[in-house]
N, C-alpha and C. Protein backbone atom coordinates (compact mmCIF):
# COMPACT_ATOMS: atom_id res chain seq x y z
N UNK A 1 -23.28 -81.96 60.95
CA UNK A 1 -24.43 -81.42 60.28
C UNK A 1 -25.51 -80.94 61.24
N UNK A 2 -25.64 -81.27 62.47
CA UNK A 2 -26.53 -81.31 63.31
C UNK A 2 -26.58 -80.07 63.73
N UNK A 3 -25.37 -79.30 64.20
CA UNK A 3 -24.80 -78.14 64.32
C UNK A 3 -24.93 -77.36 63.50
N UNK A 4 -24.71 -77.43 62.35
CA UNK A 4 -24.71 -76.66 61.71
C UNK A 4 -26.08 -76.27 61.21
N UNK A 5 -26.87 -77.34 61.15
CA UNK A 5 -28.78 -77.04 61.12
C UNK A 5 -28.97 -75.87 61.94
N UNK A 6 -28.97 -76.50 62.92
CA UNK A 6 -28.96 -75.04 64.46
C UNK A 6 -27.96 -74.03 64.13
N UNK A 7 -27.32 -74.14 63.82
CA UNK A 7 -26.78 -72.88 63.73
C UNK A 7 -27.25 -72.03 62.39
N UNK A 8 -27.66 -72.28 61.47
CA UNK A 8 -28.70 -71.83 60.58
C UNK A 8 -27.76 -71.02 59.73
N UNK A 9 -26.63 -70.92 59.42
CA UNK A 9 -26.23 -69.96 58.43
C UNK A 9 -26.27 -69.46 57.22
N UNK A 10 -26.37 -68.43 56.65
CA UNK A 10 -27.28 -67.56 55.44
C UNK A 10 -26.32 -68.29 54.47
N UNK A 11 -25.40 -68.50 54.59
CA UNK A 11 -23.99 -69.28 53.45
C UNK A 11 -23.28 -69.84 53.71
N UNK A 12 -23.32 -71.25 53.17
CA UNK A 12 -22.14 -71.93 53.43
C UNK A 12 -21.04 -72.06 51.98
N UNK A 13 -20.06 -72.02 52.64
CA UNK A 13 -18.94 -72.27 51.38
C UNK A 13 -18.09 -73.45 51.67
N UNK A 14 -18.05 -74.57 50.72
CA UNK A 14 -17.39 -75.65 50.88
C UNK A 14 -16.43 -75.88 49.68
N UNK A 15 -15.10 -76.38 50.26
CA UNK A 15 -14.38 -76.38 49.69
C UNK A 15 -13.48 -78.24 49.66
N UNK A 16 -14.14 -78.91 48.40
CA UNK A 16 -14.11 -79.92 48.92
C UNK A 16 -12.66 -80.63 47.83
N UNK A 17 -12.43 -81.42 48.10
CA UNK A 17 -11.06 -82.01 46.84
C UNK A 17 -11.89 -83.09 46.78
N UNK A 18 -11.47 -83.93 45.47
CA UNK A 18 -12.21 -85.13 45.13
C UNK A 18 -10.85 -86.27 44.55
N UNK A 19 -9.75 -85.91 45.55
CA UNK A 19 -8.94 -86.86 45.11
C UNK A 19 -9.14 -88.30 45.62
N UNK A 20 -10.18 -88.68 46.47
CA UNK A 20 -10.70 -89.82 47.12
C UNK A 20 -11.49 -90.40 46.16
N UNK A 21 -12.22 -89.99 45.10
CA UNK A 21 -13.44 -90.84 44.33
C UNK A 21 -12.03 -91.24 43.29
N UNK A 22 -13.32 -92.57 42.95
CA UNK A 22 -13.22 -93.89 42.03
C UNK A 22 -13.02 -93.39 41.17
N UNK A 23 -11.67 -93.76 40.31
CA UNK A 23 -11.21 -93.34 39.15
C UNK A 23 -10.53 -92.11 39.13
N UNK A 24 -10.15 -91.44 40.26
CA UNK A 24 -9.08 -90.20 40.09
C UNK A 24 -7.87 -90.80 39.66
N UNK A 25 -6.97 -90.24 38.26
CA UNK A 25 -5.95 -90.70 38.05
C UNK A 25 -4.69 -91.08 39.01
N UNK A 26 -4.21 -91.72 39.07
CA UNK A 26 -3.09 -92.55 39.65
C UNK A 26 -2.16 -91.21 39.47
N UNK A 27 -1.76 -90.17 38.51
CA UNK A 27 -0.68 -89.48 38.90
C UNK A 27 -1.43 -87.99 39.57
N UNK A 28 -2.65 -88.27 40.02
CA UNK A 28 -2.94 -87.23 40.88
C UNK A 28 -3.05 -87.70 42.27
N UNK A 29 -3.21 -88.95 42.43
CA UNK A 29 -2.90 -89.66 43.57
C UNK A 29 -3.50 -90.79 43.72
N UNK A 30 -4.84 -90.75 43.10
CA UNK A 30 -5.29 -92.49 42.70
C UNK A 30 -5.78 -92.71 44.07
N UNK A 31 -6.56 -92.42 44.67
CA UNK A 31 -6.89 -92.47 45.86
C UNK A 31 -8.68 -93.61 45.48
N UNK A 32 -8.13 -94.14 46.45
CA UNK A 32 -10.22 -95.16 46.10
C UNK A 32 -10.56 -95.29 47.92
N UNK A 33 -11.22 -94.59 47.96
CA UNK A 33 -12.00 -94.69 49.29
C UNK A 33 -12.87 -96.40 49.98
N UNK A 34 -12.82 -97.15 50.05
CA UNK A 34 -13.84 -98.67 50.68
C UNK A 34 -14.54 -98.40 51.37
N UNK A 35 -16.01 -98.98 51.16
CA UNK A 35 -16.63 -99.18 52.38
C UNK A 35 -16.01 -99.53 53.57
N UNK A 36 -17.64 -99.39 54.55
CA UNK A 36 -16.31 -99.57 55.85
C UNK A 36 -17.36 -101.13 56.43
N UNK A 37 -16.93 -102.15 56.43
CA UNK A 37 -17.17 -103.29 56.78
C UNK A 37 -18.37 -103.60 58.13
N UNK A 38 -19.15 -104.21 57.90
CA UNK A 38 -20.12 -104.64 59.02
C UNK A 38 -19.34 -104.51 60.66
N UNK A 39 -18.20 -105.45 60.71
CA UNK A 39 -17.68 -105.45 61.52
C UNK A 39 -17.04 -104.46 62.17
N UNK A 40 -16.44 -103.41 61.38
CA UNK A 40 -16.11 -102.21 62.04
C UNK A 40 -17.43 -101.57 62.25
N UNK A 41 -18.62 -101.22 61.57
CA UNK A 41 -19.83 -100.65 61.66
C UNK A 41 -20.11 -100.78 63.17
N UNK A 42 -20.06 -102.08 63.42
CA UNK A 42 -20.87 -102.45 64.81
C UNK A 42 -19.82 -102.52 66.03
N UNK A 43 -18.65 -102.12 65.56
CA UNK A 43 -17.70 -102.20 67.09
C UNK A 43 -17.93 -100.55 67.82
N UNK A 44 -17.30 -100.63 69.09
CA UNK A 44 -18.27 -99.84 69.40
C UNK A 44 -16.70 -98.68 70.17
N UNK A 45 -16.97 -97.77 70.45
CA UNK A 45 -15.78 -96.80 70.39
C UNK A 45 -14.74 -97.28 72.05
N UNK A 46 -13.63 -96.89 71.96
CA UNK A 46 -12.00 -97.58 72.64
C UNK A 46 -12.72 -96.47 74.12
N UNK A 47 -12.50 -96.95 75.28
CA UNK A 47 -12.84 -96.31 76.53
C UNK A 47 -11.88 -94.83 76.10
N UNK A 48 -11.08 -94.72 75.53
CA UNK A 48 -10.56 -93.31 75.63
C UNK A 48 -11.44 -92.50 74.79
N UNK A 49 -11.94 -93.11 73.84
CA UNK A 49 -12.55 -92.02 72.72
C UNK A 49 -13.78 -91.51 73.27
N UNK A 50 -14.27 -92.62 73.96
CA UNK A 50 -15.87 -92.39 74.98
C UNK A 50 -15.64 -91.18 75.91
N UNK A 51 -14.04 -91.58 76.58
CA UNK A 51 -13.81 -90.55 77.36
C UNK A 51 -13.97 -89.10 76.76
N UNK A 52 -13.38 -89.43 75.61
CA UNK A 52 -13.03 -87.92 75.40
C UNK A 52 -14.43 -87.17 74.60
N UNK A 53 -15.02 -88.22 74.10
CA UNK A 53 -16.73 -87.47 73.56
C UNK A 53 -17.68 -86.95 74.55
N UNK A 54 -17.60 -87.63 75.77
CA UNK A 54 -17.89 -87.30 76.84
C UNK A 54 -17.45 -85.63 76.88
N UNK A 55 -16.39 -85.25 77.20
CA UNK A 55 -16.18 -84.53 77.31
C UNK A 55 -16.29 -83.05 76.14
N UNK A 56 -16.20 -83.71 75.06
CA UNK A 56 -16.74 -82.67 74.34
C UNK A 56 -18.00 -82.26 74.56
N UNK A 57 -18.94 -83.39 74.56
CA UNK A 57 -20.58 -82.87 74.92
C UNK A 57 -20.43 -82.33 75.80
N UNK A 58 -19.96 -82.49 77.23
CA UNK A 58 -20.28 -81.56 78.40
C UNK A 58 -19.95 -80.34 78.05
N UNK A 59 -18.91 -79.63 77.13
CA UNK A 59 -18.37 -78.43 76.70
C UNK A 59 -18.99 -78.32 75.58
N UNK A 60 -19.61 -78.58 74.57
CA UNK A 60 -19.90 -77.96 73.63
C UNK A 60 -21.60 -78.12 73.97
N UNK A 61 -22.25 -78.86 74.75
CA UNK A 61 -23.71 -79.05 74.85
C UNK A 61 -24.15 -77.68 75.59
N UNK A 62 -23.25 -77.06 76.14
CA UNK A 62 -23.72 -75.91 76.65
C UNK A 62 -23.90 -74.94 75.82
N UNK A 63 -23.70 -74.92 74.44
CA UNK A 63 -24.27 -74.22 73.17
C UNK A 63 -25.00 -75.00 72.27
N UNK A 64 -25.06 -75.58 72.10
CA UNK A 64 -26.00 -77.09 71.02
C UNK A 64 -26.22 -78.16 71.44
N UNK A 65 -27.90 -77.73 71.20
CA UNK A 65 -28.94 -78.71 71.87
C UNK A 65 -28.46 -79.85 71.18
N UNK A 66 -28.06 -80.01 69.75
CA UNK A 66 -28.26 -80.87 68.81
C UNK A 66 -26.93 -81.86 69.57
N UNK A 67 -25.66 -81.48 70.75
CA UNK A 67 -24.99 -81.77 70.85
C UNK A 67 -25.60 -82.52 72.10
N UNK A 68 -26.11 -81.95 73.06
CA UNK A 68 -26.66 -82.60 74.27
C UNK A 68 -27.30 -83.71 73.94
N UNK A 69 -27.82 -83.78 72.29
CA UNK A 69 -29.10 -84.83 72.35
C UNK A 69 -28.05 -86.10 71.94
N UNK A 70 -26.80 -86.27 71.30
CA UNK A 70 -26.23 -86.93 71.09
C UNK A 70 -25.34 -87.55 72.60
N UNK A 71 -25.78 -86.92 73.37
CA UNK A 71 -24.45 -87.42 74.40
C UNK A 71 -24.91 -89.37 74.61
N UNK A 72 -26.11 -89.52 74.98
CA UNK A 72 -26.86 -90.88 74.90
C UNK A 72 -25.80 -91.69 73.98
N UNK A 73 -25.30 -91.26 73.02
CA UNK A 73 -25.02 -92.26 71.82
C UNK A 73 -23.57 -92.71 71.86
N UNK A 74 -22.61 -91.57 72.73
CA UNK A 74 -21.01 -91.51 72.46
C UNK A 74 -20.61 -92.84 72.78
N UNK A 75 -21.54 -93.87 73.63
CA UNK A 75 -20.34 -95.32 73.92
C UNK A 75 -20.93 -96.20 72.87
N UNK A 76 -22.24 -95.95 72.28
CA UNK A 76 -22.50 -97.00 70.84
C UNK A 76 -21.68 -96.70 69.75
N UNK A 77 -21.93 -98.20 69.04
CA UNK A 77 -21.29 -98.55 67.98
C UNK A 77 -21.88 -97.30 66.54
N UNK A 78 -21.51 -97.25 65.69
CA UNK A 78 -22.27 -96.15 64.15
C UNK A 78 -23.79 -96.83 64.48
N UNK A 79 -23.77 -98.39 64.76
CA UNK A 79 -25.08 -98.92 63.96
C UNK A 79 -26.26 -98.53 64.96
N UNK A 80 -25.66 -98.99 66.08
CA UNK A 80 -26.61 -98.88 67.15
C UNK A 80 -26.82 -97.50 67.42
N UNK A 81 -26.01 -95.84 67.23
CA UNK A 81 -26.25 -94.66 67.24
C UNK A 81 -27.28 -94.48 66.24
N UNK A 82 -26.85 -94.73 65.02
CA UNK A 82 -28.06 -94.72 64.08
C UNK A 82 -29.42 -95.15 64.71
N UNK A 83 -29.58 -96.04 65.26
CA UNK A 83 -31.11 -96.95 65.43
C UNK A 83 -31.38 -96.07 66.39
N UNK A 84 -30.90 -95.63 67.63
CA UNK A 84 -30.99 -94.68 68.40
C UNK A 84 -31.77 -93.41 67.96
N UNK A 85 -30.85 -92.97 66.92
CA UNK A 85 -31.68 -91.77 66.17
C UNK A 85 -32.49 -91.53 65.80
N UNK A 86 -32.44 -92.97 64.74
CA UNK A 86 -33.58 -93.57 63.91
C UNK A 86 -35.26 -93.15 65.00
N UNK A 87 -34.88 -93.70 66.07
CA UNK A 87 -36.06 -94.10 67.11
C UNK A 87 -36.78 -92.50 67.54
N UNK A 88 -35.40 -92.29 68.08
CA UNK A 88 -35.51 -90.64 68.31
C UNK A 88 -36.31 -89.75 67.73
N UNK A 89 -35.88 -89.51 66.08
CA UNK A 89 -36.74 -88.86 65.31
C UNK A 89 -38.12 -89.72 65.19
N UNK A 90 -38.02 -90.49 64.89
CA UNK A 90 -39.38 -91.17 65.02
C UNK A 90 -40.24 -90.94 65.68
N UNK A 91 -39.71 -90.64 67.35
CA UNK A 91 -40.59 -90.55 68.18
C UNK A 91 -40.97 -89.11 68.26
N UNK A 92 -40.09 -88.09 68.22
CA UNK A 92 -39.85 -86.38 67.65
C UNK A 92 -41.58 -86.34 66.99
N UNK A 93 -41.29 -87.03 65.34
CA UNK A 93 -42.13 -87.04 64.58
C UNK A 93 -43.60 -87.26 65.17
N UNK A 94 -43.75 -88.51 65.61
CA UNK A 94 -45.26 -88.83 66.44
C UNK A 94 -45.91 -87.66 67.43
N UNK A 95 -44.82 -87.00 68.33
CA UNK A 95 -45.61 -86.37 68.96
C UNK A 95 -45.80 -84.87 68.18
N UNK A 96 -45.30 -84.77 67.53
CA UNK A 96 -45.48 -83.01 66.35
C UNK A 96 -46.94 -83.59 66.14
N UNK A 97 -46.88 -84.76 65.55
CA UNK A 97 -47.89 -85.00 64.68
C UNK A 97 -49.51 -85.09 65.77
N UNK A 98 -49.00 -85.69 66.80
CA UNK A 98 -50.01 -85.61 67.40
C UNK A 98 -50.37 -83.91 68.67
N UNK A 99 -48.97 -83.13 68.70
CA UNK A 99 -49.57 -82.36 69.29
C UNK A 99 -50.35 -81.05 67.68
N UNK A 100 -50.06 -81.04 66.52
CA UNK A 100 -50.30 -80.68 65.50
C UNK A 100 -52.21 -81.18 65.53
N UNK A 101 -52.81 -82.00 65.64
CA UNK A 101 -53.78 -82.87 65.65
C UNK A 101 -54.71 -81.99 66.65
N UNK A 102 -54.07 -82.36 67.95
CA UNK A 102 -54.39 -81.03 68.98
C UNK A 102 -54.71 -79.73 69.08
N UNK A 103 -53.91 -79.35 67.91
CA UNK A 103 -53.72 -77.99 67.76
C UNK A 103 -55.17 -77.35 67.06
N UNK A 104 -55.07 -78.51 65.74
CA UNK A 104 -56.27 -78.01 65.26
C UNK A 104 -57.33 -78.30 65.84
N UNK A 105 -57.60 -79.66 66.82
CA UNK A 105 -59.17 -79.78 67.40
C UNK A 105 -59.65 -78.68 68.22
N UNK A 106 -58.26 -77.81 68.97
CA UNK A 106 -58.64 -76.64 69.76
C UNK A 106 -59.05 -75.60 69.01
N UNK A 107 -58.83 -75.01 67.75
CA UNK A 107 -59.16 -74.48 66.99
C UNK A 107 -60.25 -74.30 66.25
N UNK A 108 -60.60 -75.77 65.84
CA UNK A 108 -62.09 -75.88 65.64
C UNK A 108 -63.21 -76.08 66.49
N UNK A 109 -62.55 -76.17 67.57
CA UNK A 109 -63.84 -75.74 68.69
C UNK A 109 -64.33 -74.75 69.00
N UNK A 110 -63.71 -73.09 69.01
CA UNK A 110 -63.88 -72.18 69.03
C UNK A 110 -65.04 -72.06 68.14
């Protein structure tokens, strides 16, 4: 999704199946999706997968910022990437807000 923000496109077309939700009949395939458990939440990715996210960011960060800003996160667990983010935007947010603040005191000084 991050990508695709930045990349801004006039239309998207999605084409999604819903044989995964609760209650699709059994002779269409009966599929029930589970949460995914605390414990998997917080384990944290196999040295190969690190390896290889690694490597996507170095190749794809050279077109998306949104990709560079994630490289920080590829050896955390979902939970701890989240809080990461969490923090991230947070902190994003504070300084808009305070260079926004700025913006106008220079303005009304004139």
């Amino acid at each position: 999704m991050p990508i695709a923000h930045e990349f801004s496109p006039d239309v998207v077309l999605v084409s999604a199946g819903f044989d995964a939700v609760e209650g699709h009949p059994p002779s269409l395939g009966g599929y029930m999706v589970e949460p995914l458990s605390q414990s998997l939440l917080d384990q944290k990715p196999c040295e190969n997968a690190v390896r290889s996210l690694q490597r996507i960011v170095q190749i794809q960060g050279e077109f998306w910022q949104s990709v560079r800003e994630s490289a920080a996160t590829v050896d955390l667990s979902y939970l701890q990437a989240q809080r990461h983010r969490f923090r991230r935007d947070s902190d994003s947010e504070a300084v808009n807000a305070i260079a926004s603040l700025s913006m106008r005191s220079l303005t009304s000084e004139r």
